[in-house]
Protein backbone atom coordinates (compact mmCIF):
# COMPACT_ATOMS: atom_id res chain seq x y z
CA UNK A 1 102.57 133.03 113.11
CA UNK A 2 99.23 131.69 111.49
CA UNK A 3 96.52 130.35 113.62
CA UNK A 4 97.16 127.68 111.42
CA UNK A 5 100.94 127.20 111.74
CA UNK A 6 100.92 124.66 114.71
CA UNK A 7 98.22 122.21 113.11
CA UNK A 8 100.47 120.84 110.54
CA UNK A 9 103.59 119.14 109.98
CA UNK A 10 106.38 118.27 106.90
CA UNK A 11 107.53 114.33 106.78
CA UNK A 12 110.73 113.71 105.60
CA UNK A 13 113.30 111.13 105.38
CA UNK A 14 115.59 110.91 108.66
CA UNK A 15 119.17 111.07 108.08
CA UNK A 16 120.31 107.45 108.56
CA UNK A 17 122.41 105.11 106.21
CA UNK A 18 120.55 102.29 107.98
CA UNK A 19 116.83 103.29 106.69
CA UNK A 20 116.57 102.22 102.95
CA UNK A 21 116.28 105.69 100.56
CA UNK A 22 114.38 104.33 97.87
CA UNK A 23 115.32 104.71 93.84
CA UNK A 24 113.05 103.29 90.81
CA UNK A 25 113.93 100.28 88.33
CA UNK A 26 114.41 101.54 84.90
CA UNK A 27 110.53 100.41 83.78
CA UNK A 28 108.95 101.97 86.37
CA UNK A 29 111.52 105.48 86.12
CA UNK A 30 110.00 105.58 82.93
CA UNK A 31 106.89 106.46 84.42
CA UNK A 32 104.75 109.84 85.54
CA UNK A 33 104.01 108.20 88.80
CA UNK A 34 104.92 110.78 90.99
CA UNK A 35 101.58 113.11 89.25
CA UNK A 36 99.72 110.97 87.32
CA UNK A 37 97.39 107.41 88.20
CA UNK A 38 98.88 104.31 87.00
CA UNK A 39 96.23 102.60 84.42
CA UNK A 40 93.76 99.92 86.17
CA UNK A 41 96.07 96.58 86.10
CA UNK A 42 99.50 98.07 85.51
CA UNK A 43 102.48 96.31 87.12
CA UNK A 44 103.28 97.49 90.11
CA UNK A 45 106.09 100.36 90.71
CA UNK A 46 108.98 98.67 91.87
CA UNK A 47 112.15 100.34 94.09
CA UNK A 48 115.26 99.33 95.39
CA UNK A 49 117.51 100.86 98.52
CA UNK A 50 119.21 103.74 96.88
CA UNK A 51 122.22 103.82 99.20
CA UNK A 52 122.70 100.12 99.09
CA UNK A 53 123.00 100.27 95.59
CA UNK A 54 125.53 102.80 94.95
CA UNK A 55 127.47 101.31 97.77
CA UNK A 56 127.89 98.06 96.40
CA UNK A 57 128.24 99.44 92.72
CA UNK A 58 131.02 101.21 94.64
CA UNK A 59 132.40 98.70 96.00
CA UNK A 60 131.84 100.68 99.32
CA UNK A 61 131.19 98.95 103.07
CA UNK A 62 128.33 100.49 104.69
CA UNK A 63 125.81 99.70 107.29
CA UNK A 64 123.18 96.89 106.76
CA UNK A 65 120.05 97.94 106.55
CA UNK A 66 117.28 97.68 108.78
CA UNK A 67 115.03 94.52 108.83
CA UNK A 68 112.27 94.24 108.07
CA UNK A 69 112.33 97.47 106.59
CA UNK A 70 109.72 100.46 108.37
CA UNK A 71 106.34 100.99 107.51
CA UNK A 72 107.24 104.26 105.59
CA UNK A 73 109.48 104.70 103.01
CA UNK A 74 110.83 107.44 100.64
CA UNK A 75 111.34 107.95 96.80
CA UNK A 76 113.25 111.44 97.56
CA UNK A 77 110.17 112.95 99.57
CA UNK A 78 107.21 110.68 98.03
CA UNK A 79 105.86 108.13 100.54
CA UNK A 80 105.90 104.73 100.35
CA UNK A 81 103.50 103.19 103.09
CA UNK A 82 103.06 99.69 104.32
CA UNK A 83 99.36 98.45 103.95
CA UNK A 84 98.11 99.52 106.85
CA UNK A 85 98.64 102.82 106.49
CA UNK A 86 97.67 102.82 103.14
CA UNK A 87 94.15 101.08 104.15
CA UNK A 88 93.95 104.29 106.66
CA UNK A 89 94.00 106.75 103.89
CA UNK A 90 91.91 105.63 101.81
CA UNK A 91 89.43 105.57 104.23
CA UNK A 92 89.15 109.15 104.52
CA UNK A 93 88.98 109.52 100.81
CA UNK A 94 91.65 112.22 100.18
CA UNK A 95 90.89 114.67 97.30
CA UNK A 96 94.05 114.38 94.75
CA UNK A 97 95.97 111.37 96.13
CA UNK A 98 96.30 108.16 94.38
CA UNK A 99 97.63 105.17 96.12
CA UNK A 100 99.38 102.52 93.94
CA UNK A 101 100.31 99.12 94.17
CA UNK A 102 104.54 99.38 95.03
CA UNK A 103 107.36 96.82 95.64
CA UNK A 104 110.53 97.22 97.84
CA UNK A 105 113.54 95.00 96.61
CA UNK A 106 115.54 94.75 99.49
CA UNK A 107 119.76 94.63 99.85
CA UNK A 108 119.05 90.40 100.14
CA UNK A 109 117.04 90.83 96.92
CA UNK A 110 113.75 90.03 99.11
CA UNK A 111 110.62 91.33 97.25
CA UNK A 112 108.49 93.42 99.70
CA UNK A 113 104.82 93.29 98.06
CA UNK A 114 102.85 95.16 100.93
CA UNK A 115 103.86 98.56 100.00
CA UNK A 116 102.09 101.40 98.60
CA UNK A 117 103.05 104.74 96.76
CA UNK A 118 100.95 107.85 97.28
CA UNK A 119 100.98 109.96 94.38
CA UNK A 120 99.32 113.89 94.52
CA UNK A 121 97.87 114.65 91.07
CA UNK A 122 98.18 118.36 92.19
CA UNK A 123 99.61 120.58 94.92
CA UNK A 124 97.91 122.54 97.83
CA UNK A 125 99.84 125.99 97.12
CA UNK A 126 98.95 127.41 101.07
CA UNK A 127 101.92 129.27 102.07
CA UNK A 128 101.28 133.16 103.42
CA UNK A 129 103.44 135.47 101.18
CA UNK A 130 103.81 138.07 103.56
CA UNK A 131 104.52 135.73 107.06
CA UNK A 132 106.83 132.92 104.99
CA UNK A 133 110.64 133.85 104.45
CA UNK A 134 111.57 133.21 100.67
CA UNK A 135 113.72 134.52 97.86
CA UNK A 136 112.06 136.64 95.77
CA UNK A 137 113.33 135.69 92.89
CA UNK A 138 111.53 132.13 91.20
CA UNK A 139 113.21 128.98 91.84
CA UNK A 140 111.56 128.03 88.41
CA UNK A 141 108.08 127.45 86.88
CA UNK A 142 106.35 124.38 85.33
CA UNK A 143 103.21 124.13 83.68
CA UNK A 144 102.45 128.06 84.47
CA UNK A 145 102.93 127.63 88.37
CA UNK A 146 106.32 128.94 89.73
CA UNK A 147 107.93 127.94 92.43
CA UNK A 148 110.10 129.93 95.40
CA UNK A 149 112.73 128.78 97.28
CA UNK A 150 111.42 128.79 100.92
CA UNK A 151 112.99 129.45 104.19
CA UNK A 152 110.61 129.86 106.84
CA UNK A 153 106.78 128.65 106.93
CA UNK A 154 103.61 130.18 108.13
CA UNK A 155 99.92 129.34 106.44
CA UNK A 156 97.73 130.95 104.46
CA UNK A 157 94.68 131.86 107.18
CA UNK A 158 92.18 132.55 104.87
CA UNK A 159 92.86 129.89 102.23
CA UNK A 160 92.64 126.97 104.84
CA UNK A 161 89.48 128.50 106.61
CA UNK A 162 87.85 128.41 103.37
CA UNK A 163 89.27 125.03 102.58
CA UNK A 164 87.09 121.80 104.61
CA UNK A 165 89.57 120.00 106.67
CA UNK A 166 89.13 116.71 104.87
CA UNK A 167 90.20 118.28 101.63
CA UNK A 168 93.49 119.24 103.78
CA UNK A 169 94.30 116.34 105.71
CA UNK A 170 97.58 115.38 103.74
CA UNK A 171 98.97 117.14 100.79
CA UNK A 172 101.74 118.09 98.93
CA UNK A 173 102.93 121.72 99.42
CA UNK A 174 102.72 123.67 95.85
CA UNK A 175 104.57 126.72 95.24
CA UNK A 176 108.03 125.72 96.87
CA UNK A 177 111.44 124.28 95.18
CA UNK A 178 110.74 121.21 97.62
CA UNK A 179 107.24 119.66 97.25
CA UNK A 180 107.17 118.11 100.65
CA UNK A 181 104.32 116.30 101.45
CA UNK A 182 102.06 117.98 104.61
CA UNK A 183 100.28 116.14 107.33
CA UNK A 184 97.52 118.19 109.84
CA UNK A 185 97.48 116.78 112.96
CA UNK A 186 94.47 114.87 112.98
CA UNK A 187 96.38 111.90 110.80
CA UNK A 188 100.03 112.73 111.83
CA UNK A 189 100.63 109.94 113.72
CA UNK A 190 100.26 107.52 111.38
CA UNK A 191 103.58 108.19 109.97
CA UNK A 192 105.04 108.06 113.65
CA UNK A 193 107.14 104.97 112.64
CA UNK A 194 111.11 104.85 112.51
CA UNK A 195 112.42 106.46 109.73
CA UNK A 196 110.16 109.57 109.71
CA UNK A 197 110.93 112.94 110.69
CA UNK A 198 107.46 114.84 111.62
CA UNK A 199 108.65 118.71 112.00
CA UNK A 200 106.17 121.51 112.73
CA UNK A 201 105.67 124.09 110.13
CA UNK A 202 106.27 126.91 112.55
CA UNK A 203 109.51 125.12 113.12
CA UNK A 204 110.81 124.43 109.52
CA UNK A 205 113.97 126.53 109.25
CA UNK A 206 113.67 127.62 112.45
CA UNK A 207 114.19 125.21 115.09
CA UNK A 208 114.91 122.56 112.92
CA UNK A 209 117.42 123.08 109.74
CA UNK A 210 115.98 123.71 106.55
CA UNK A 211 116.63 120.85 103.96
């Protein structure tokens, strides 16, 4: 284990038909918002509940969602964060993350205006290559970087001594098949709110199942 390894934490969506998963509208799928800064007075992005969606398309019965919804949201594993949260990060004026202007359409059709999407512009690859469990053969590669699948966590020592802690405060982990976003445990709990699982790194895949 890195000296590292207990400081930081993966978010990810809890398991729970009740806690909107969040899909795009067709206009804002369209977009690069996941990497790249909206322009200065573009509409907002706008999401609905994912599972409600299908189920009524389906014609299925399932649970009715939680209202209001929580203060965090996901698009797969990008954040959605109420204002307050949102007001918190920027604050602290994190190197590489963007947050936009986001609506939640709920399952009554209620528009949700006090949301906001954090989008990375680039990845914190940080992951120890001889402590982490991975295959060794690429998941893939985009853009020149390639990406393993990864089993088990620990941290690059020497990378995050040489990296200030408020460049490393919340990130996106690079280098993986899942880019999950990475909170150190100065800011983690923020995102203590109901629909949030916070795991440990040294946990991941361990102690807790690997997605």
């Amino acid at each position: 284990m890195g000296i590292f390894d207990k400081d930081y934490f993966f978010l990810y969506p809890t398991l729970n038909d009740r806690i909107p998963a969040l899909t795009p509208d067709r206009d804002t799928e369209r977009k690069r918002y996941r990497t790249e800064v909206m322009l200065f007075g573009s509409k907002p992005l706008i999401f609905y509940n994912r599972i409600w969606k299908r189920a009524k398309e389906d014609g299925k019965i399932i649970s009715t969602p939680v209202n209001p919804p929580p203060d965090v949201l996901f698009d797969a594993l990008d954040l959605v964060v109420c204002e307050r949260i949102a007001r918190k990060l920027n604050d602290m004026e994190i190197p590489n993350l963007a947050i936009q202007p986001a609506i939640f359409i709920d399952h009554k059709d209620e528009w949700h205006e006090y949301y906001w999407f954090l989008t990375f512009t680039q990845s914190f690859d940080c992951w120890d290559r001889e402590r982490s469990t991975y295959d060794p053969e690429p998941y893939g590669q985009t853009f020149g970087a390639t990406y393993y699948s990864v089993h088990t966590y620990s941290l690059n020592d020497k990378l995050l001594r040489e990296t200030p802690l408020t460049h490393r405060r919340l990130f996106k982990m690079g280098g993986a098949e899942l880019d999950m976003i990475v909170a150190h445990k100065s800011i983690v709990d923020l995102f203590r709110v109901k629909g949030v699982d916070i795991v440990p790194i040294a946990d991941y895949g361990v102690n807790y199942p690997k997605l």
